[in-house]
PDB file of N, CA and C in Angstrom:
ATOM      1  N   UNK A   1     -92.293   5.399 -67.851  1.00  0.00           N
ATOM      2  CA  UNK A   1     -92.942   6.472 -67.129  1.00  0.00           C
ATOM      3  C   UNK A   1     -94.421   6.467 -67.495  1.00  0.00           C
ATOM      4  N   UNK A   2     -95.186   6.403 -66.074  1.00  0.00           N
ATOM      5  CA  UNK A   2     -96.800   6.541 -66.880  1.00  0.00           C
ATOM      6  C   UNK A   2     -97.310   7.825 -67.352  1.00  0.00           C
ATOM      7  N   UNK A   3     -98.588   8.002 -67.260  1.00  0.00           N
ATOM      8  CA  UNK A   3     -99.245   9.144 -67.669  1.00  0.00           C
ATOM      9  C   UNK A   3     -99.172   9.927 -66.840  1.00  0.00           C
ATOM     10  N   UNK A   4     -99.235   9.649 -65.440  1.00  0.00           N
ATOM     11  CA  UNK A   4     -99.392  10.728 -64.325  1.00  0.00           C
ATOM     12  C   UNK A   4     -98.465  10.597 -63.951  1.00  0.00           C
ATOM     13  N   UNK A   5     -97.043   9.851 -63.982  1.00  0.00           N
ATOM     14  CA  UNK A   5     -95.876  10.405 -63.730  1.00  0.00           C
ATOM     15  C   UNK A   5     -95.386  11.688 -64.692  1.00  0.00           C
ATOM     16  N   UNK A   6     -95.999  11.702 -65.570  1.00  0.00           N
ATOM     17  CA  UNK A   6     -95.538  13.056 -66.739  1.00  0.00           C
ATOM     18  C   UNK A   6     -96.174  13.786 -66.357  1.00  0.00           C
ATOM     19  N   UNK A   7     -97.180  13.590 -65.615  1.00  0.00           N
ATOM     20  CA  UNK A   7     -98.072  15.507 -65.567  1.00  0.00           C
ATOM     21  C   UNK A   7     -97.654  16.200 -64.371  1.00  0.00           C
ATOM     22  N   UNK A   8     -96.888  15.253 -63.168  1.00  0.00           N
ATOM     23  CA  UNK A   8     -96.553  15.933 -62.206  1.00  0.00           C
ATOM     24  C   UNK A   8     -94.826  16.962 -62.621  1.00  0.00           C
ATOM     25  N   UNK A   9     -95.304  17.941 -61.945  1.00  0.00           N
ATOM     26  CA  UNK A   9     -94.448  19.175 -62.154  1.00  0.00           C
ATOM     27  C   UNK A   9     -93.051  18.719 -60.874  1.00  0.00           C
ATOM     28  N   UNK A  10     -92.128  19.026 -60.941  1.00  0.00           N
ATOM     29  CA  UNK A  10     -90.971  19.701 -60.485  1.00  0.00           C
ATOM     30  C   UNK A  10     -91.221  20.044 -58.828  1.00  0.00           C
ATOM     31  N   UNK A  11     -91.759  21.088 -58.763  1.00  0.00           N
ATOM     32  CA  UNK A  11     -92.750  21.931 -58.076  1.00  0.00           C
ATOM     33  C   UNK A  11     -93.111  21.083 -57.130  1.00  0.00           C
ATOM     34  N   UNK A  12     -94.262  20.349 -57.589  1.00  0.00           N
ATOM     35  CA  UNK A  12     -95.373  19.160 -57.004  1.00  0.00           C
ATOM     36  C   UNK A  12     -94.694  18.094 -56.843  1.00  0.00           C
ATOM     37  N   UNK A  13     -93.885  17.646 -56.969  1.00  0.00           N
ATOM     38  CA  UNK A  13     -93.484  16.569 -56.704  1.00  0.00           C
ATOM     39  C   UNK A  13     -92.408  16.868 -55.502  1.00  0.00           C
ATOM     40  N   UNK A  14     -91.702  17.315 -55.555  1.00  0.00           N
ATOM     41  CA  UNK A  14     -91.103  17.805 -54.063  1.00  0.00           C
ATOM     42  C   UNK A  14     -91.801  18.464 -53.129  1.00  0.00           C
ATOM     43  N   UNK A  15     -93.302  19.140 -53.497  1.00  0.00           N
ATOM     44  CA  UNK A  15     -93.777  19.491 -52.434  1.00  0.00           C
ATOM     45  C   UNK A  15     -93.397  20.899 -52.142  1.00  0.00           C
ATOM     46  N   UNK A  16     -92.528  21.576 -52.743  1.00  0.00           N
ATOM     47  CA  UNK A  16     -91.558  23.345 -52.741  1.00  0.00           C
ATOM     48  C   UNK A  16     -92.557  23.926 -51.747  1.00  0.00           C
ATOM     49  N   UNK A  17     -93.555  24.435 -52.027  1.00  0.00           N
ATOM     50  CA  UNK A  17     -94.398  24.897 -51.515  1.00  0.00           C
ATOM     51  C   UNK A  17     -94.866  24.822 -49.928  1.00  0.00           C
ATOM     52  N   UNK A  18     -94.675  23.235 -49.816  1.00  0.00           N
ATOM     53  CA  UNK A  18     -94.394  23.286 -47.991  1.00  0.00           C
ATOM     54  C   UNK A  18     -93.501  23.150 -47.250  1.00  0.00           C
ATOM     55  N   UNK A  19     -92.468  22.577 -48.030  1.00  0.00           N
ATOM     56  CA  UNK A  19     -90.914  22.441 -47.865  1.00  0.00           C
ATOM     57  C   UNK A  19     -90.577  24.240 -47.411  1.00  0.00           C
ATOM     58  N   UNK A  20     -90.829  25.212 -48.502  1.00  0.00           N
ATOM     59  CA  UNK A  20     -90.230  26.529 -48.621  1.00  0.00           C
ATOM     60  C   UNK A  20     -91.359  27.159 -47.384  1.00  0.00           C
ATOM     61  N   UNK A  21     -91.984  26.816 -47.493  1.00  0.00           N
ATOM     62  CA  UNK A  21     -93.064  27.565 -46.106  1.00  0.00           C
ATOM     63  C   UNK A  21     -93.106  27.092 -44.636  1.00  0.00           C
ATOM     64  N   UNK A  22     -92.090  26.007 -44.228  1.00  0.00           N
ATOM     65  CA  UNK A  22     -91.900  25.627 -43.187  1.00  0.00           C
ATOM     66  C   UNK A  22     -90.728  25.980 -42.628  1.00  0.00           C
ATOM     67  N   UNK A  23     -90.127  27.520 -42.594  1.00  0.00           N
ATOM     68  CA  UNK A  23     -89.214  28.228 -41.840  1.00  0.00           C
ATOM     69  C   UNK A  23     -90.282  29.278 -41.067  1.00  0.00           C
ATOM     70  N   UNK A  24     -90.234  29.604 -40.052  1.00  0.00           N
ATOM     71  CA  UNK A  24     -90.847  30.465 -39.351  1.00  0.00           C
ATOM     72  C   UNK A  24     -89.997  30.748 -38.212  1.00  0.00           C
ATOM     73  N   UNK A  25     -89.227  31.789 -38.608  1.00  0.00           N
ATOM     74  CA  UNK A  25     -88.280  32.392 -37.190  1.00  0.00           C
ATOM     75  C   UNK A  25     -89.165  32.866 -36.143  1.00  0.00           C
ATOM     76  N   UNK A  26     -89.126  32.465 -34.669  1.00  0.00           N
ATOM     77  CA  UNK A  26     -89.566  33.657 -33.830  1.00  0.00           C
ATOM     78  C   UNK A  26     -89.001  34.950 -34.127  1.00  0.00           C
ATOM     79  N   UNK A  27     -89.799  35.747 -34.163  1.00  0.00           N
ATOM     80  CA  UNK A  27     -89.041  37.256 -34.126  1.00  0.00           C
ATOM     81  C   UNK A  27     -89.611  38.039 -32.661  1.00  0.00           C
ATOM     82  N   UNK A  28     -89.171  38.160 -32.049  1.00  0.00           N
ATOM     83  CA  UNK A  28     -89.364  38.801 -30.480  1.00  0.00           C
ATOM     84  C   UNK A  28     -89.717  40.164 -30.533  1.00  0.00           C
ATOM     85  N   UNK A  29     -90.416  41.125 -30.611  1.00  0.00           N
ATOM     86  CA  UNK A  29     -90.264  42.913 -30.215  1.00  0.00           C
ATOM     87  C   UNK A  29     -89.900  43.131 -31.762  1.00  0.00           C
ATOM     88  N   UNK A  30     -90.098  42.564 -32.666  1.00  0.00           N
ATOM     89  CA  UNK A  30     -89.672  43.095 -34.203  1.00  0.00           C
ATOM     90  C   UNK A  30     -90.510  42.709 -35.203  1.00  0.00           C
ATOM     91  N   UNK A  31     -90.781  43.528 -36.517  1.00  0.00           N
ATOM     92  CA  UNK A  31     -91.480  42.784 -37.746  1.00  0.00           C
ATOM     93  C   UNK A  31     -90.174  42.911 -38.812  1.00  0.00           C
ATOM     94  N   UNK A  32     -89.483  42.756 -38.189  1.00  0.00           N
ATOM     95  CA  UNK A  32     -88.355  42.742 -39.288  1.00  0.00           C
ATOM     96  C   UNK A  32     -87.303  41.629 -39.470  1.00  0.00           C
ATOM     97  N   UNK A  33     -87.151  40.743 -40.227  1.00  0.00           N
ATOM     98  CA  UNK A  33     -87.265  38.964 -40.073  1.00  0.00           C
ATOM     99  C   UNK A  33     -85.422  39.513 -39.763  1.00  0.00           C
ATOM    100  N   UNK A  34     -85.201  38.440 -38.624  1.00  0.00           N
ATOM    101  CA  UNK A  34     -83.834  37.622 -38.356  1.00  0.00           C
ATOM    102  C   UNK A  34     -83.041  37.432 -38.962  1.00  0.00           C
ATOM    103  N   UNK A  35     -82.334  37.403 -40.140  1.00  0.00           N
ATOM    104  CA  UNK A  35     -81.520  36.715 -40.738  1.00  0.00           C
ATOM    105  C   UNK A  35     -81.176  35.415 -39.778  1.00  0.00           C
ATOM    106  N   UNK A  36     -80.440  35.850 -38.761  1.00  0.00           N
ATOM    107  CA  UNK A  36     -79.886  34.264 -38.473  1.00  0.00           C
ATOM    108  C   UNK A  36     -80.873  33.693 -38.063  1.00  0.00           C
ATOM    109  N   UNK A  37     -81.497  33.541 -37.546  1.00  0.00           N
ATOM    110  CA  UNK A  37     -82.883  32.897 -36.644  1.00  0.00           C
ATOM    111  C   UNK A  37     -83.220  31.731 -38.565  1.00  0.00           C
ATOM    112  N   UNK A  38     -83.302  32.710 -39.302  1.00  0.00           N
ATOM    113  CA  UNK A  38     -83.524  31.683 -40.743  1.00  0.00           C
ATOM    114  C   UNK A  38     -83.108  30.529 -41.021  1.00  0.00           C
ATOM    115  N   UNK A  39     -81.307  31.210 -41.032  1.00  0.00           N
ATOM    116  CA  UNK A  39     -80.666  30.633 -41.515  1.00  0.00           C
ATOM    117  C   UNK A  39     -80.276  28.953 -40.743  1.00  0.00           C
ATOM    118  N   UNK A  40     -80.234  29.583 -39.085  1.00  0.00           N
ATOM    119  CA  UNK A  40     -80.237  28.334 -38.482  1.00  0.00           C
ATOM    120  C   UNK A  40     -81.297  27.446 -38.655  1.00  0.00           C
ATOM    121  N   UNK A  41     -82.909  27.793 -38.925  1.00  0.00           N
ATOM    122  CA  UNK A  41     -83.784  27.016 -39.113  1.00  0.00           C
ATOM    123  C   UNK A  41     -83.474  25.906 -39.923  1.00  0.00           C
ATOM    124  N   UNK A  42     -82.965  26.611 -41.455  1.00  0.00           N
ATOM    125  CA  UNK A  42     -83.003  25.947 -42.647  1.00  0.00           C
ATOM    126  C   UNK A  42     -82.138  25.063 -42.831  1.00  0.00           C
ATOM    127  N   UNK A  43     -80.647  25.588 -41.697  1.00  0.00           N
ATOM    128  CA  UNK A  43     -79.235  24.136 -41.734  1.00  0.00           C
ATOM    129  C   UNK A  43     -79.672  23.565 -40.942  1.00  0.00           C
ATOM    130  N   UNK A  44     -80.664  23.528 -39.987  1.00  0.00           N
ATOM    131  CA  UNK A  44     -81.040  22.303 -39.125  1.00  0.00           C
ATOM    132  C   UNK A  44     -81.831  21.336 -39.652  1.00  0.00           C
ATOM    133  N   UNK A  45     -82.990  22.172 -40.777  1.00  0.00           N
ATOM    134  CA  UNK A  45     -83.901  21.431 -41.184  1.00  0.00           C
ATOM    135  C   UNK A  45     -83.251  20.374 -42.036  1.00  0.00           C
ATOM    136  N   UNK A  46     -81.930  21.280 -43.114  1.00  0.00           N
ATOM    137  CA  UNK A  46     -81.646  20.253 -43.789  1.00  0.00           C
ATOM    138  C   UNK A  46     -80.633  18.553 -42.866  1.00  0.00           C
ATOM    139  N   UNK A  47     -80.407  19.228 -41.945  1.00  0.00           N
ATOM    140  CA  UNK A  47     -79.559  18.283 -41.392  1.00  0.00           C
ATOM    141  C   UNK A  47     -80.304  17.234 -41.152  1.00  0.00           C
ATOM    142  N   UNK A  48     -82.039  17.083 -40.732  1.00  0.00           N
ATOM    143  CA  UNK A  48     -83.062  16.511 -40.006  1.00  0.00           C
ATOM    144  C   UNK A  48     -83.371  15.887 -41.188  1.00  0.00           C
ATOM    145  N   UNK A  49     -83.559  16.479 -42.677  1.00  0.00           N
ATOM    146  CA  UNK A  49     -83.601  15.774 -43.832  1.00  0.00           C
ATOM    147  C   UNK A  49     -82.549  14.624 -44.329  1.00  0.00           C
ATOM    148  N   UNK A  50     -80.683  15.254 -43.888  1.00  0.00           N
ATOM    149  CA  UNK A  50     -79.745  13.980 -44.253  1.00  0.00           C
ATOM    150  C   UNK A  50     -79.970  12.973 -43.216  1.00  0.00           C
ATOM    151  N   UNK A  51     -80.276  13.122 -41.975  1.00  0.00           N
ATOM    152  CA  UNK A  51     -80.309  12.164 -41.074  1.00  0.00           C
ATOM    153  C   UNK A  51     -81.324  11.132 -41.434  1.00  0.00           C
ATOM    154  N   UNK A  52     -82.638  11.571 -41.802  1.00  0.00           N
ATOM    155  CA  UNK A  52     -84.076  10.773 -42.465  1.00  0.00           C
ATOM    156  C   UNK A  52     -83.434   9.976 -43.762  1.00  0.00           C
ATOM    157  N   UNK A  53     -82.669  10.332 -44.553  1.00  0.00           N
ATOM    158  CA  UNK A  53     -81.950   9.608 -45.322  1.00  0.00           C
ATOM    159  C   UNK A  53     -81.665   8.943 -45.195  1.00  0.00           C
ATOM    160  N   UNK A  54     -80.129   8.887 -44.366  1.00  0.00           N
ATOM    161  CA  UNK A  54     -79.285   8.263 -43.826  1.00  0.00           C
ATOM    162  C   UNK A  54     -79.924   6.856 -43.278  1.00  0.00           C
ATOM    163  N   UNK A  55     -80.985   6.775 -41.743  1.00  0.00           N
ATOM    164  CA  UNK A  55     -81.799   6.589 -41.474  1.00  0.00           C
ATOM    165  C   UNK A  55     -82.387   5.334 -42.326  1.00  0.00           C
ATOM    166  N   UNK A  56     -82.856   5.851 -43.775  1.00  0.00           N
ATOM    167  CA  UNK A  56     -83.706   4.972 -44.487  1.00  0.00           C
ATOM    168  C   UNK A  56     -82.415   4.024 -45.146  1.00  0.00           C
ATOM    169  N   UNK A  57     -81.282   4.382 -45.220  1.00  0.00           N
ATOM    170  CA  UNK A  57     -80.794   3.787 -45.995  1.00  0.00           C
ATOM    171  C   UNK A  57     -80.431   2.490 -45.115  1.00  0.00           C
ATOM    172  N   UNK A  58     -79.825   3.268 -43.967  1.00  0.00           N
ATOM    173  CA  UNK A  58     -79.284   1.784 -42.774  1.00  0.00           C
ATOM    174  C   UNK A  58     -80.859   1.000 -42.951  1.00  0.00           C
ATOM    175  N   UNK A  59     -81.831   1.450 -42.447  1.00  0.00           N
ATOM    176  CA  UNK A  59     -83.058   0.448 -42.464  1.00  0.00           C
ATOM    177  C   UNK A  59     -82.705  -0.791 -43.727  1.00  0.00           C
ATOM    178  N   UNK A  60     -82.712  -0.233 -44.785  1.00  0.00           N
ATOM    179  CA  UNK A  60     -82.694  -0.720 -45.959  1.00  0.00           C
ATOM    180  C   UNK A  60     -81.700  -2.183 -46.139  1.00  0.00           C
ATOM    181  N   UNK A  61     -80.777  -1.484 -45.737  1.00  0.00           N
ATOM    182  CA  UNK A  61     -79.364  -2.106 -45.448  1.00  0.00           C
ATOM    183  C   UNK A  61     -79.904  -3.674 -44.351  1.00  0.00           C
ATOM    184  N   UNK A  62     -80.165  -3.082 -43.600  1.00  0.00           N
ATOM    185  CA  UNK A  62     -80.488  -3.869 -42.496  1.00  0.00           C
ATOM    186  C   UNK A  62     -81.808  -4.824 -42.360  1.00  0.00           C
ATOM    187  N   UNK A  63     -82.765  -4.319 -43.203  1.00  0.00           N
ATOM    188  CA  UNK A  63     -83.297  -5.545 -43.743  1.00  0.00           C
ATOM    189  C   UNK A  63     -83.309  -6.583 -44.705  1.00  0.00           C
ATOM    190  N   UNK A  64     -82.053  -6.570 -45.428  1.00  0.00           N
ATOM    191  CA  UNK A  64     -81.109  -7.428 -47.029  1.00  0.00           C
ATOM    192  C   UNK A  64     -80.637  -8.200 -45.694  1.00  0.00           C
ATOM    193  N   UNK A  65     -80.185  -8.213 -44.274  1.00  0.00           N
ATOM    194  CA  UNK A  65     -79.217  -8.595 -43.870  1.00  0.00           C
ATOM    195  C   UNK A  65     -80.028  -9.693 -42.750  1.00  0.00           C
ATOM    196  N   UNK A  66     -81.213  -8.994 -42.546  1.00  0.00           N
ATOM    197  CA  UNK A  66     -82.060  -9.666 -41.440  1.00  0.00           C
ATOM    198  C   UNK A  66     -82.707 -11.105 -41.901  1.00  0.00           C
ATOM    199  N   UNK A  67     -82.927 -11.264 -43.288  1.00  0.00           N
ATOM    200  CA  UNK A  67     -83.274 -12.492 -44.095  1.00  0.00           C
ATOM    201  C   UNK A  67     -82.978 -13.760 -43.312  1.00  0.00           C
ATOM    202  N   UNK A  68     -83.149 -14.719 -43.466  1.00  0.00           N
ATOM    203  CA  UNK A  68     -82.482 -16.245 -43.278  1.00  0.00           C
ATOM    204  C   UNK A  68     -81.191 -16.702 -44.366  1.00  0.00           C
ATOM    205  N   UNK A  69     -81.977 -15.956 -45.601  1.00  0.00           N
ATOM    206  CA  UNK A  69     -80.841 -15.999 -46.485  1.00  0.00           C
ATOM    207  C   UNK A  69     -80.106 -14.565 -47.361  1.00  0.00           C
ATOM    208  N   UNK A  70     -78.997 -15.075 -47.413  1.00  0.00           N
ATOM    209  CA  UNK A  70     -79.016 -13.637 -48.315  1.00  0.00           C
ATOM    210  C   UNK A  70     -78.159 -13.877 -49.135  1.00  0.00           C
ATOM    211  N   UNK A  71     -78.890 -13.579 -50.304  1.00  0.00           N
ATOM    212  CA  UNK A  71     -78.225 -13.668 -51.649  1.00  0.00           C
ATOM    213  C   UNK A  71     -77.066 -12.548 -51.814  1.00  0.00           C
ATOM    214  N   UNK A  72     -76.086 -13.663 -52.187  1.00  0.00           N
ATOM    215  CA  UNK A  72     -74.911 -12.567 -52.687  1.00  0.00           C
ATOM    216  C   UNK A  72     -74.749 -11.365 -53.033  1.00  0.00           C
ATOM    217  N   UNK A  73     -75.555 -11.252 -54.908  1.00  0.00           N
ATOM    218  CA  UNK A  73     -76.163 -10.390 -55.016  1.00  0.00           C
ATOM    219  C   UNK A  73     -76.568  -9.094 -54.147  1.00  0.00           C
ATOM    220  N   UNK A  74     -77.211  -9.315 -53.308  1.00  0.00           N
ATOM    221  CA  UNK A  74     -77.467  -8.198 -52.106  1.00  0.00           C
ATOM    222  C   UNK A  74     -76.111  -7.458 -51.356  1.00  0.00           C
ATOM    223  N   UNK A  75     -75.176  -8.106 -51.142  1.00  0.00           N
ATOM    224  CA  UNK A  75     -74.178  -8.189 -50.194  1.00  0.00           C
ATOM    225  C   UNK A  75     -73.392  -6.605 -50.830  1.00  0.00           C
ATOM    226  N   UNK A  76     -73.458  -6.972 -52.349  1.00  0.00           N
ATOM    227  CA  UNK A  76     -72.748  -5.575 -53.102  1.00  0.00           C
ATOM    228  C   UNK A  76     -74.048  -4.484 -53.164  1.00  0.00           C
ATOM    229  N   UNK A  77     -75.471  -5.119 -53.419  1.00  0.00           N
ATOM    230  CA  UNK A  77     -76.275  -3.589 -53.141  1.00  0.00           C
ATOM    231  C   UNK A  77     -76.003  -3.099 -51.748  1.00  0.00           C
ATOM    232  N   UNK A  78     -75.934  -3.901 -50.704  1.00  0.00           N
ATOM    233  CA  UNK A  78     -75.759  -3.303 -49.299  1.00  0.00           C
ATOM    234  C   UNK A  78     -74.633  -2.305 -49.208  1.00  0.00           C
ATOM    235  N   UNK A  79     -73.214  -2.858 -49.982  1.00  0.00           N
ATOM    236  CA  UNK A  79     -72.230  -1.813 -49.716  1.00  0.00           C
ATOM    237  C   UNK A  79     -72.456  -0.491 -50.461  1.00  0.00           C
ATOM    238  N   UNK A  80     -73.020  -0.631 -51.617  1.00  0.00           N
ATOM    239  CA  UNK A  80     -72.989   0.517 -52.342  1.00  0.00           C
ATOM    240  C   UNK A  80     -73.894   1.896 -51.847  1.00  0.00           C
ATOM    241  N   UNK A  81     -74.838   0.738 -51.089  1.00  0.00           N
ATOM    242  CA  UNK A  81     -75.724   1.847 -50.465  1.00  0.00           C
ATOM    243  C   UNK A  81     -75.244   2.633 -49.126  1.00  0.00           C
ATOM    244  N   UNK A  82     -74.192   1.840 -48.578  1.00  0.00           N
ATOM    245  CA  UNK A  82     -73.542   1.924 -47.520  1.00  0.00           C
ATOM    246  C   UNK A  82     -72.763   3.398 -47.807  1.00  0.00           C
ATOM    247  N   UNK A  83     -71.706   2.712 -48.798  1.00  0.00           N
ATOM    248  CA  UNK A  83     -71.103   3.787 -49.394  1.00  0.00           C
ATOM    249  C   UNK A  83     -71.276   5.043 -49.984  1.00  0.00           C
ATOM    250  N   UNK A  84     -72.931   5.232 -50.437  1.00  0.00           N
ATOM    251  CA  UNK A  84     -73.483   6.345 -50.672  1.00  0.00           C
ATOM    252  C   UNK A  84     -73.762   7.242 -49.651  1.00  0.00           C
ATOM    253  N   UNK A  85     -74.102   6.233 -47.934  1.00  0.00           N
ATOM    254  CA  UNK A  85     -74.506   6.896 -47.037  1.00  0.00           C
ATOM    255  C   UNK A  85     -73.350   7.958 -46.527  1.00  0.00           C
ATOM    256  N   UNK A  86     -72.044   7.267 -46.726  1.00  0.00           N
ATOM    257  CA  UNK A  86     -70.837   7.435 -46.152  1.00  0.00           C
ATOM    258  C   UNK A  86     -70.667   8.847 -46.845  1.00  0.00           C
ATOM    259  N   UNK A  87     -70.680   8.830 -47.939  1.00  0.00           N
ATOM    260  CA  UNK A  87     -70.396  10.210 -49.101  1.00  0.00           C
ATOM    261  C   UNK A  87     -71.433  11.233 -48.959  1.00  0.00           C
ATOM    262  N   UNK A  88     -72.828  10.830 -48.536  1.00  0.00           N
ATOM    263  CA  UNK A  88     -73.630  11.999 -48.065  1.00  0.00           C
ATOM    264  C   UNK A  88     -73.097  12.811 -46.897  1.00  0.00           C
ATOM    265  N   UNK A  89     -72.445  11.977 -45.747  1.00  0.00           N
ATOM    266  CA  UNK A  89     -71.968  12.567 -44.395  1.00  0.00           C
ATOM    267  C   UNK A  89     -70.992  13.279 -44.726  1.00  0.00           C
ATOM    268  N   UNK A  90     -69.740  12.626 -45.879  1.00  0.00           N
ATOM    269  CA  UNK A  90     -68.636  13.407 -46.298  1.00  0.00           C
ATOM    270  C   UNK A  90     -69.059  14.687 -46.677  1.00  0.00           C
ATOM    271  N   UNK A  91     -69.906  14.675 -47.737  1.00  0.00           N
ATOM    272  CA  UNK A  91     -70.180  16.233 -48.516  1.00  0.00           C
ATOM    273  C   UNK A  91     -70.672  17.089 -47.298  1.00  0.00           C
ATOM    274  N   UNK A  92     -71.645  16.474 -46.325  1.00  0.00           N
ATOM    275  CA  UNK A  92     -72.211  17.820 -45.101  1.00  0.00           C
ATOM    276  C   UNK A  92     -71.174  18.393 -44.516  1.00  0.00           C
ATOM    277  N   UNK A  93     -70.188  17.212 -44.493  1.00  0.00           N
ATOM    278  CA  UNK A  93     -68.714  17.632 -43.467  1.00  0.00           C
ATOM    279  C   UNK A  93     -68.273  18.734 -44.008  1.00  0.00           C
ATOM    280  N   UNK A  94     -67.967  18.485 -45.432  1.00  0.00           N
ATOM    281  CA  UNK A  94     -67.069  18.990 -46.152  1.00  0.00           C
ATOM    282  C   UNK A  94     -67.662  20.189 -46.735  1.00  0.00           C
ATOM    283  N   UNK A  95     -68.916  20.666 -46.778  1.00  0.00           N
ATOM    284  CA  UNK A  95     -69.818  21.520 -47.179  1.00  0.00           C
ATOM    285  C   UNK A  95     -70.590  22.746 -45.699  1.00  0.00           C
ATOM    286  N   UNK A  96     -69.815  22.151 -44.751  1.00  0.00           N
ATOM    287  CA  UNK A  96     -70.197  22.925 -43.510  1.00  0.00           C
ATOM    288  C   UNK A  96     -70.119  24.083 -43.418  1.00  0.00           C
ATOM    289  N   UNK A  97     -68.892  25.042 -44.314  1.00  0.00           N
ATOM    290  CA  UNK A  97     -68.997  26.390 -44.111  1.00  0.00           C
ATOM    291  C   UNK A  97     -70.063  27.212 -45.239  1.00  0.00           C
ATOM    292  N   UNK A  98     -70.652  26.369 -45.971  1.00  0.00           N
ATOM    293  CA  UNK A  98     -71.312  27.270 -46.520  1.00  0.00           C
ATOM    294  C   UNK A  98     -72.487  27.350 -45.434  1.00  0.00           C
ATOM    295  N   UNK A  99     -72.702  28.966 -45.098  1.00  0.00           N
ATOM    296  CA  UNK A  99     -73.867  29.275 -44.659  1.00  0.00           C
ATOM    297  C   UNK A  99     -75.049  29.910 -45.198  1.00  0.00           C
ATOM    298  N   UNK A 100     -75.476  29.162 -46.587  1.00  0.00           N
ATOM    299  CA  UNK A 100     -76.686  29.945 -47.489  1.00  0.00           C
ATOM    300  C   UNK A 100     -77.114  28.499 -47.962  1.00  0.00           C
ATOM    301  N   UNK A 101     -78.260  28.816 -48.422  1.00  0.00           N
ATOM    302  CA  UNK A 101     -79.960  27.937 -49.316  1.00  0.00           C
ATOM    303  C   UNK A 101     -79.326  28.355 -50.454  1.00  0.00           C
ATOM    304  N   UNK A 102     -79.277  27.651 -51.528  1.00  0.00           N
ATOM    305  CA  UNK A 102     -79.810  28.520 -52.860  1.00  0.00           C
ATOM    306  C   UNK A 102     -80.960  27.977 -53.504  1.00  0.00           C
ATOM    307  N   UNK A 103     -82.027  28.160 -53.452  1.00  0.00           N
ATOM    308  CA  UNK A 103     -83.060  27.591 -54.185  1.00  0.00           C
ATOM    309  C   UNK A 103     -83.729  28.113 -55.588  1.00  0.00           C
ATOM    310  N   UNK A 104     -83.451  27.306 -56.271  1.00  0.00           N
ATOM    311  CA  UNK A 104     -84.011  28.029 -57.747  1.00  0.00           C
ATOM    312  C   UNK A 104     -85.456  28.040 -57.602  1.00  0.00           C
ATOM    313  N   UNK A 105     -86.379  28.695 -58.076  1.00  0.00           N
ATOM    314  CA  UNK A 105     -87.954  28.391 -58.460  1.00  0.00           C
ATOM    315  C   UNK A 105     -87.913  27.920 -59.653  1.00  0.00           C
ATOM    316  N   UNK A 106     -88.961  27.484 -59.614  1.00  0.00           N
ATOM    317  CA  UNK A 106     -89.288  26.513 -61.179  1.00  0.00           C
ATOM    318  C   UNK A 106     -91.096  26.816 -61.409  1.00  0.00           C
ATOM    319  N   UNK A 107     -91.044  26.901 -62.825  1.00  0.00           N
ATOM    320  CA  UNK A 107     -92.255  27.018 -63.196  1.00  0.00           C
ATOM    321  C   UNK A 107     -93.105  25.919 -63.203  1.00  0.00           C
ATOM    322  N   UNK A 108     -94.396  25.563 -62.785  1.00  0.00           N
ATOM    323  CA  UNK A 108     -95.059  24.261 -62.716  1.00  0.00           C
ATOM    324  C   UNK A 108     -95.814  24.064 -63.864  1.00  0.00           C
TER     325      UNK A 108
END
C-alpha cells in the first residue's frame, strides 16, 4: 500500500458524498419528501450499479477469450469470475424483498 493509498478515507474513496446526494425525488404540490418516490430511486440506482458490474465483469471475461491464445491459466480466472457474476444476480434475486438502504456513516 503506498502513501496516498493510506491517506484516502473510507468516505473519499467511494465518493459517499455523491453517491448519497444523487437521490432527488420529484415531489409534485409538496415539501414533504416521498418515501416511495426514494426508495424506488435508490433500488433502481442500485440495480444500474449491479448491472455496471456485471457488465465489467463479462467485458473482462470476454477479453481473456478474444486473444489468439489463451492460456489455461485464464480459462479458471474466467470461470471464477463468471461464477462471482452468477452469485451477485443470486443474492439481488434472493435479497429482493428487502425494501430499505442501510448506510452506515463513517468518519473521514
Amino acid at each position: 500500500m503506498t502513501d496516498h493509498t493510506k491517506s484516502i478515507s473510507y468516505s473519499s474513496y467511494l465518493q459517499l458524498y455523491r453517491l448519497l446526494s444523487s437521490q432527488s425525488p420529484i415531489i409534485e404540490h409538496s415539501t414533504v419528501p416521498a418515501h416511495d418516490k426514494m426508495l424506488f430511486i435508490v433500488v433502481y440506482q442500485v440495480y444500474e450499479l449491479w448491472f455496471k458490474e456485471i457488465i465489467t465483469e463479462l467485458d473482462s471475461i470476454r477479453s481473456l477469450f478474444m486473444a489468439d491464445y489463451i492460456n489455461k491459466s485464464y480459462i479458471g480466472k474466467a470461470t471464477a469470475q463468471s461464477s462471482s457474476t452468477d452469485s451477485a444476480e443470486n443474492d439481488r434475486k434472493e435479497n429482493r424483498h428487502l425494501g430499505f438502504l442501510y448506510t452506515k456513516e463513517t468518519e473521514d
